[in-house]
PDB file of N, CA and C in Angstrom:
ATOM      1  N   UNK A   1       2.627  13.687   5.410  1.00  0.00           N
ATOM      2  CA  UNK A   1       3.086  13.406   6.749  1.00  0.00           C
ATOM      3  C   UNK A   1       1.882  13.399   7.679  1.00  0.00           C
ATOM      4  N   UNK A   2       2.033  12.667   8.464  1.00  0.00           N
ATOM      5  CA  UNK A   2       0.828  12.677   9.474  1.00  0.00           C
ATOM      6  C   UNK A   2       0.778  13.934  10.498  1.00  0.00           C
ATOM      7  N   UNK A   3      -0.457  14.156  11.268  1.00  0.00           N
ATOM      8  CA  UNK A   3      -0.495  14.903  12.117  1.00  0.00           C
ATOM      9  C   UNK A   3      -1.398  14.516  13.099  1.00  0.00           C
ATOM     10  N   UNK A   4      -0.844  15.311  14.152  1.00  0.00           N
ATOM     11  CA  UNK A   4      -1.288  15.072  15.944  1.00  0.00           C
ATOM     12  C   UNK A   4      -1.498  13.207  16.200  1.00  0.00           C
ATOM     13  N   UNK A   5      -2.765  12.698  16.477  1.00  0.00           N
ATOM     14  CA  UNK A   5      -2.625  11.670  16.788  1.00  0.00           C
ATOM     15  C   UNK A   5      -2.862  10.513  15.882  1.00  0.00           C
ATOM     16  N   UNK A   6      -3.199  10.972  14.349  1.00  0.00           N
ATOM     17  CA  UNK A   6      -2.985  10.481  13.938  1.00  0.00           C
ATOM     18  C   UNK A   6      -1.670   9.237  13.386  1.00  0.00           C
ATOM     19  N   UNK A   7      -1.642   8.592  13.222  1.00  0.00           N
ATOM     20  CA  UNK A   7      -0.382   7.549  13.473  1.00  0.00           C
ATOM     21  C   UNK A   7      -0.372   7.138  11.555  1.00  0.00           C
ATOM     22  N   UNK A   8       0.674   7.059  10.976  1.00  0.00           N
ATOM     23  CA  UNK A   8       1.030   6.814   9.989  1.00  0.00           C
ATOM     24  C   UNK A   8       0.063   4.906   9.449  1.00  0.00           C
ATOM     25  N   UNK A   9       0.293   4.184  10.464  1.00  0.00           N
ATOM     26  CA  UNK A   9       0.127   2.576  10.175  1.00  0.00           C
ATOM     27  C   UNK A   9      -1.530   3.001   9.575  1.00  0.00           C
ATOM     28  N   UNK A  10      -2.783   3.555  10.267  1.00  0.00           N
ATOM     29  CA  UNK A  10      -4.023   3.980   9.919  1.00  0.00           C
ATOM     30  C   UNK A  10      -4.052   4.184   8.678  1.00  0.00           C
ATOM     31  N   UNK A  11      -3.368   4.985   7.853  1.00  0.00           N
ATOM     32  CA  UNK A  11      -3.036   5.234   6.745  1.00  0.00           C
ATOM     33  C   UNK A  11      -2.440   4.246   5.529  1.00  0.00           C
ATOM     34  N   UNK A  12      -1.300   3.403   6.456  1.00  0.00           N
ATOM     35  CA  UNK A  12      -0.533   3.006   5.339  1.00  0.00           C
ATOM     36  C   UNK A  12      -1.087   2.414   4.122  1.00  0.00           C
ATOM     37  N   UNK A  13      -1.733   1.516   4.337  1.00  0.00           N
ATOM     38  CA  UNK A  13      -2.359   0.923   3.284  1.00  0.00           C
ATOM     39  C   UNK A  13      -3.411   1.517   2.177  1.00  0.00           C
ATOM     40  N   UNK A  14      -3.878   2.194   2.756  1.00  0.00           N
ATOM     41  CA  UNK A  14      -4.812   3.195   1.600  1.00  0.00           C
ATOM     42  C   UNK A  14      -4.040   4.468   1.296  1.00  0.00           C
ATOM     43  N   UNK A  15      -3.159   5.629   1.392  1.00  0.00           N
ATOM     44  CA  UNK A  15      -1.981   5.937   0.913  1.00  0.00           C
ATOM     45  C   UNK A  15      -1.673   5.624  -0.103  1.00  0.00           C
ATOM     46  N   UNK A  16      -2.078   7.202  -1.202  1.00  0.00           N
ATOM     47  CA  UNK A  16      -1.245   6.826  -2.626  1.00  0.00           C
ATOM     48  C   UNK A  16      -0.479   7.356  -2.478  1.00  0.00           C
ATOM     49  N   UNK A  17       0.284   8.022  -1.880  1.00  0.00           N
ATOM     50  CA  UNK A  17       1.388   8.975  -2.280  1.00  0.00           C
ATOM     51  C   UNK A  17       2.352   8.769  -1.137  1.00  0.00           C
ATOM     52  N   UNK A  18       3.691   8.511  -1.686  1.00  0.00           N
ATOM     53  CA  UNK A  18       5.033   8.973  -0.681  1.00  0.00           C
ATOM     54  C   UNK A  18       4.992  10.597   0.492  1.00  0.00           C
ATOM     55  N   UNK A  19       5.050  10.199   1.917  1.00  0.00           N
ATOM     56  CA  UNK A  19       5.293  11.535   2.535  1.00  0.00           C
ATOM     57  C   UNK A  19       6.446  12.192   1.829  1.00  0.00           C
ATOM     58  N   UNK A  20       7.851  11.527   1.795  1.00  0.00           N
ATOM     59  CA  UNK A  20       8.789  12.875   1.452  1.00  0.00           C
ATOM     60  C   UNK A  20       8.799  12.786   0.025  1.00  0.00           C
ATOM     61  N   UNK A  21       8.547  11.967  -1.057  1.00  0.00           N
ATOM     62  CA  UNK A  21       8.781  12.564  -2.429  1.00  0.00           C
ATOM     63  C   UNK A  21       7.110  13.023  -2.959  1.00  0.00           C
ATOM     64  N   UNK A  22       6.483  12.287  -2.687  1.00  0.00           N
ATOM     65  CA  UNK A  22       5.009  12.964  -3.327  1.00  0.00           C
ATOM     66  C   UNK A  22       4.752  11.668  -4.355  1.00  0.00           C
ATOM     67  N   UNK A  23       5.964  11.044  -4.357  1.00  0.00           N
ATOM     68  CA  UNK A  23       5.534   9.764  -5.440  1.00  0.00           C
ATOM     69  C   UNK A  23       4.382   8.938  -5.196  1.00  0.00           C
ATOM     70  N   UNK A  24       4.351   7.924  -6.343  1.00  0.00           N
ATOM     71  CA  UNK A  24       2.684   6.869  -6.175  1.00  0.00           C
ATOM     72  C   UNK A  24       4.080   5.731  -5.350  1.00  0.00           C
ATOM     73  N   UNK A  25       3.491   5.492  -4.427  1.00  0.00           N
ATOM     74  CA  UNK A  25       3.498   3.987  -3.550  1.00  0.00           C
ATOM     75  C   UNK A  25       3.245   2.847  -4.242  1.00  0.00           C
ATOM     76  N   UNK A  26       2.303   2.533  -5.113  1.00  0.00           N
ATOM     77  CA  UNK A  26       2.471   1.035  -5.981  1.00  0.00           C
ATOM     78  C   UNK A  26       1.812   0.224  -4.488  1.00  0.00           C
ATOM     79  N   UNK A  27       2.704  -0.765  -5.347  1.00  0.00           N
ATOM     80  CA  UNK A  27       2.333  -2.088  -4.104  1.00  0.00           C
ATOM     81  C   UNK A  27       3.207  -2.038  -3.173  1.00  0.00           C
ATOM     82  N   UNK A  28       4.787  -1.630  -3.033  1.00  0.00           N
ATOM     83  CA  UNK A  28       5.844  -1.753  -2.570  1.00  0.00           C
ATOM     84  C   UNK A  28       6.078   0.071  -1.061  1.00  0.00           C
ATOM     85  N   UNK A  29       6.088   0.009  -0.057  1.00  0.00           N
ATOM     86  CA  UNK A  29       5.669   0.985   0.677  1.00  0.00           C
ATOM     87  C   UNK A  29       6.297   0.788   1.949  1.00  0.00           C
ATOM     88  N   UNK A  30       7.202   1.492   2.629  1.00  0.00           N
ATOM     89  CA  UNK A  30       7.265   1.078   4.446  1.00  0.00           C
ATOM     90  C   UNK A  30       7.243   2.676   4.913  1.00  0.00           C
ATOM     91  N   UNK A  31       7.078   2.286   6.759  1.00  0.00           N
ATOM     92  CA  UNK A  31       7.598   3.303   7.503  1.00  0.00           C
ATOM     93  C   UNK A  31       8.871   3.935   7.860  1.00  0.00           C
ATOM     94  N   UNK A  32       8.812   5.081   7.481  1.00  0.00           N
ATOM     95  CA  UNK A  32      10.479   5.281   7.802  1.00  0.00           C
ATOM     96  C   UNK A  32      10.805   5.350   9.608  1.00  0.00           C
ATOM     97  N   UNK A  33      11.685   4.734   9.601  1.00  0.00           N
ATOM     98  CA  UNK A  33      12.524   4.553  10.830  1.00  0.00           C
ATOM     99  C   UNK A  33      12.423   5.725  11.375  1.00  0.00           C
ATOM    100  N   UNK A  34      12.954   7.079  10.778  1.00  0.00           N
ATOM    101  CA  UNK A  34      13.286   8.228  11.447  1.00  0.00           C
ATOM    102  C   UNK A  34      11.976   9.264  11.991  1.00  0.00           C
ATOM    103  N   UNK A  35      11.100   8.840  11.054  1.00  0.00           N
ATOM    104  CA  UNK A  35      10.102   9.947  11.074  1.00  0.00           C
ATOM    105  C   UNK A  35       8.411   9.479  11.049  1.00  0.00           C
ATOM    106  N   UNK A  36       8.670   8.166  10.440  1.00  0.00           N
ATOM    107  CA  UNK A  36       7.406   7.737  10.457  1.00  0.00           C
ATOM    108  C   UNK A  36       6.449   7.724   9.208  1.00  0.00           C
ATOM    109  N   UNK A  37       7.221   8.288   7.886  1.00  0.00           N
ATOM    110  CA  UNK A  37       6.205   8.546   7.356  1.00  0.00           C
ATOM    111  C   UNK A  37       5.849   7.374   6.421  1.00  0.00           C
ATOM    112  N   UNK A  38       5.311   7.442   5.613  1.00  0.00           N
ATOM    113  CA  UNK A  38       5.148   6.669   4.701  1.00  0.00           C
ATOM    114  C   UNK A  38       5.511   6.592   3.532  1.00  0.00           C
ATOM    115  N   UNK A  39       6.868   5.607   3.322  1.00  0.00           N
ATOM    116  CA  UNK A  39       7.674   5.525   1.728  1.00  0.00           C
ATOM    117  C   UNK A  39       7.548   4.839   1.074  1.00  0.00           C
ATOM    118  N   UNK A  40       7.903   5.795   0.161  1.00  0.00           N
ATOM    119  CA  UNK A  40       8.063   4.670  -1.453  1.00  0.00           C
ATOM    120  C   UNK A  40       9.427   3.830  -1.272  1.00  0.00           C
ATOM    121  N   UNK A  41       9.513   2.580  -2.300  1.00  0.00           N
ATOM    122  CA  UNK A  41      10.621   1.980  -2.438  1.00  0.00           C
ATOM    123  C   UNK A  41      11.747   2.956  -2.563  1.00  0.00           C
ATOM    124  N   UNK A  42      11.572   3.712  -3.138  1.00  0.00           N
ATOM    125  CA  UNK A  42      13.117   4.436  -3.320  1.00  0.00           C
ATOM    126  C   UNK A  42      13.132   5.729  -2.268  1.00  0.00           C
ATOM    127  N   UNK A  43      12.284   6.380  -1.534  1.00  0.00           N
ATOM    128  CA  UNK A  43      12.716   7.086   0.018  1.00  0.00           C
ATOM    129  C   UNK A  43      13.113   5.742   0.847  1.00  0.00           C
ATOM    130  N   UNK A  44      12.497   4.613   1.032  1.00  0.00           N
ATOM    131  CA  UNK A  44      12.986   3.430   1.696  1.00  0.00           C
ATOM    132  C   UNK A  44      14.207   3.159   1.511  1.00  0.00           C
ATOM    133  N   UNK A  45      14.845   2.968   0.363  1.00  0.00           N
ATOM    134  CA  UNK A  45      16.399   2.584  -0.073  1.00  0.00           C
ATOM    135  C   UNK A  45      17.296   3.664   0.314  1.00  0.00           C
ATOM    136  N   UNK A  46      16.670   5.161   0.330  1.00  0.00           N
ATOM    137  CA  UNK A  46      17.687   5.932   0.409  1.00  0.00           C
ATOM    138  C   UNK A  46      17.852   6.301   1.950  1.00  0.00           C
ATOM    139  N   UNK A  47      17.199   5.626   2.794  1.00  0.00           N
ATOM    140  CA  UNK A  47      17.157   5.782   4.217  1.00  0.00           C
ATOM    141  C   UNK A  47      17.650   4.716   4.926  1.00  0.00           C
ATOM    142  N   UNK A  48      17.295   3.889   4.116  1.00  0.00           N
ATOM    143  CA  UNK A  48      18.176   2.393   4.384  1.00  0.00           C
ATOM    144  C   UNK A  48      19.488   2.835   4.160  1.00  0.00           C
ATOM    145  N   UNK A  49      19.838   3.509   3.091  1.00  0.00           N
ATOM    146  CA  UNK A  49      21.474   3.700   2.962  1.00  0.00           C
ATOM    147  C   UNK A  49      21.927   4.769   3.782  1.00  0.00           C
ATOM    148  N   UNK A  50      21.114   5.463   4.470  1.00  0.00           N
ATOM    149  CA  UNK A  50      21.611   6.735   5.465  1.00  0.00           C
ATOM    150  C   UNK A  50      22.166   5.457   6.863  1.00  0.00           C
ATOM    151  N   UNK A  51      20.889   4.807   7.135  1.00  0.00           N
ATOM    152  CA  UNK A  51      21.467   4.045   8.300  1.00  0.00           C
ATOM    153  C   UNK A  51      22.432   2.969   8.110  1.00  0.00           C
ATOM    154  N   UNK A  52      22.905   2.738   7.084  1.00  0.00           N
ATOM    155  CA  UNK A  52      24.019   2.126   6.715  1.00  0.00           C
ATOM    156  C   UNK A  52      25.608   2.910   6.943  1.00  0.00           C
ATOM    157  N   UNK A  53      25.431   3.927   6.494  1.00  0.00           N
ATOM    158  CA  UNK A  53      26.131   4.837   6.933  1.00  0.00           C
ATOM    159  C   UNK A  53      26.264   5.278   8.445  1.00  0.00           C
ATOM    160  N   UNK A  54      25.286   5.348   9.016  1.00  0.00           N
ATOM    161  CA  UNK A  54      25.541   5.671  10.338  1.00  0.00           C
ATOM    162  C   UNK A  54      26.299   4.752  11.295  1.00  0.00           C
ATOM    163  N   UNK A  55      26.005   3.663  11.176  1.00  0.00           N
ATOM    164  CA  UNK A  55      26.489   1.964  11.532  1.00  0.00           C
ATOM    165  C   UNK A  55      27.931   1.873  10.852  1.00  0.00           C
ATOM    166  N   UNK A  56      28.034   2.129  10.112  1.00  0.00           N
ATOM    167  CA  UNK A  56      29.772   1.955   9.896  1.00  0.00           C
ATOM    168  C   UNK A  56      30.632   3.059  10.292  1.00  0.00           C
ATOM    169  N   UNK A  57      29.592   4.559  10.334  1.00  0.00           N
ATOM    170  CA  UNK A  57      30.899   5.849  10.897  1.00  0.00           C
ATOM    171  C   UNK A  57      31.141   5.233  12.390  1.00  0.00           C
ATOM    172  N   UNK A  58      30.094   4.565  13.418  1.00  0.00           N
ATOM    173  CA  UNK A  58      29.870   4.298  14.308  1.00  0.00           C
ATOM    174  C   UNK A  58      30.832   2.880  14.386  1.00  0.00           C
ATOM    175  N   UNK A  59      30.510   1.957  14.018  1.00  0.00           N
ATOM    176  CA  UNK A  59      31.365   1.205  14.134  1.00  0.00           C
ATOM    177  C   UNK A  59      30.367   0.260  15.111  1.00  0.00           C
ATOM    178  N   UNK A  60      29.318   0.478  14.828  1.00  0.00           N
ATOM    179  CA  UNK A  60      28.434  -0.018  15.429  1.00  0.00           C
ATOM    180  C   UNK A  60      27.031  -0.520  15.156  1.00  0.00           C
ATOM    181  N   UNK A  61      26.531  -2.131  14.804  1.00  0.00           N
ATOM    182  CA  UNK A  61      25.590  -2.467  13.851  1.00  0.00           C
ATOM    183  C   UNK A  61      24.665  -1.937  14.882  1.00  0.00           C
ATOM    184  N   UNK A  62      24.424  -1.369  16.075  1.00  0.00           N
ATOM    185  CA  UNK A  62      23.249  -0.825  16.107  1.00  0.00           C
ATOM    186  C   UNK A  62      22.816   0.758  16.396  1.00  0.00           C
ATOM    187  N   UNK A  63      23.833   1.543  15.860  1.00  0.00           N
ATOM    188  CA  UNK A  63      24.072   2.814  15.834  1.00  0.00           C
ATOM    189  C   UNK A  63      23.072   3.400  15.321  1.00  0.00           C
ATOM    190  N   UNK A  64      22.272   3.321  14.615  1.00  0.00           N
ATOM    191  CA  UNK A  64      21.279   3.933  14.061  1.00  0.00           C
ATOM    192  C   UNK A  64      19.630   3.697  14.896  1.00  0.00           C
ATOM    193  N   UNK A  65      19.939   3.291  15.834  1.00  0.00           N
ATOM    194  CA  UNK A  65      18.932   2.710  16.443  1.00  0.00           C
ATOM    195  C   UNK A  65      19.072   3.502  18.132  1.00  0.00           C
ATOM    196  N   UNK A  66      20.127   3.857  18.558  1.00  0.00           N
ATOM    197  CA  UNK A  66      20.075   4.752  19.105  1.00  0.00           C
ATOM    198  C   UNK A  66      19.686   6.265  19.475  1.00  0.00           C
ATOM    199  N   UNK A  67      19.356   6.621  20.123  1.00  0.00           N
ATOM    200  CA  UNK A  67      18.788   7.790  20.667  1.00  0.00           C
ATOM    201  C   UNK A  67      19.625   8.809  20.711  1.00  0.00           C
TER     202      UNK A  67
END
């Protein structure tokens, strides 16, 4: 996970490792929406499916995007 002013994007690309699992990144890698950090394909999918969830309890395609 990043710290102080450091900003996750500085990182992304040289980054071997997933912030929340510790996994190898590969070629395949984004920022998470919530926190910023830097994921693997599969923290990506499983956050993608959190805000999927949030958008349908909501009833609202942009519910997860709210504050």
């Amino acid at each position: 996970m990043y710290k102080g002013d450091e900003m996750p994007i500085s990182t992304f690309f040289i980054q071997q490792s997933c912030d929340r699992c510790g996994g190898e990144l590969g070629e395949e890698r984004a920022i998470s929406f919530f926190t910023g950090e830097v994921l693997c394909k599969y923290c990506s999918a499983n956050e993608e499916a959190i805000r999927e969830k949030i958008r349908e309890q909501d009833g609202d395609p942009n519910a997860d995007r709210k504050t």
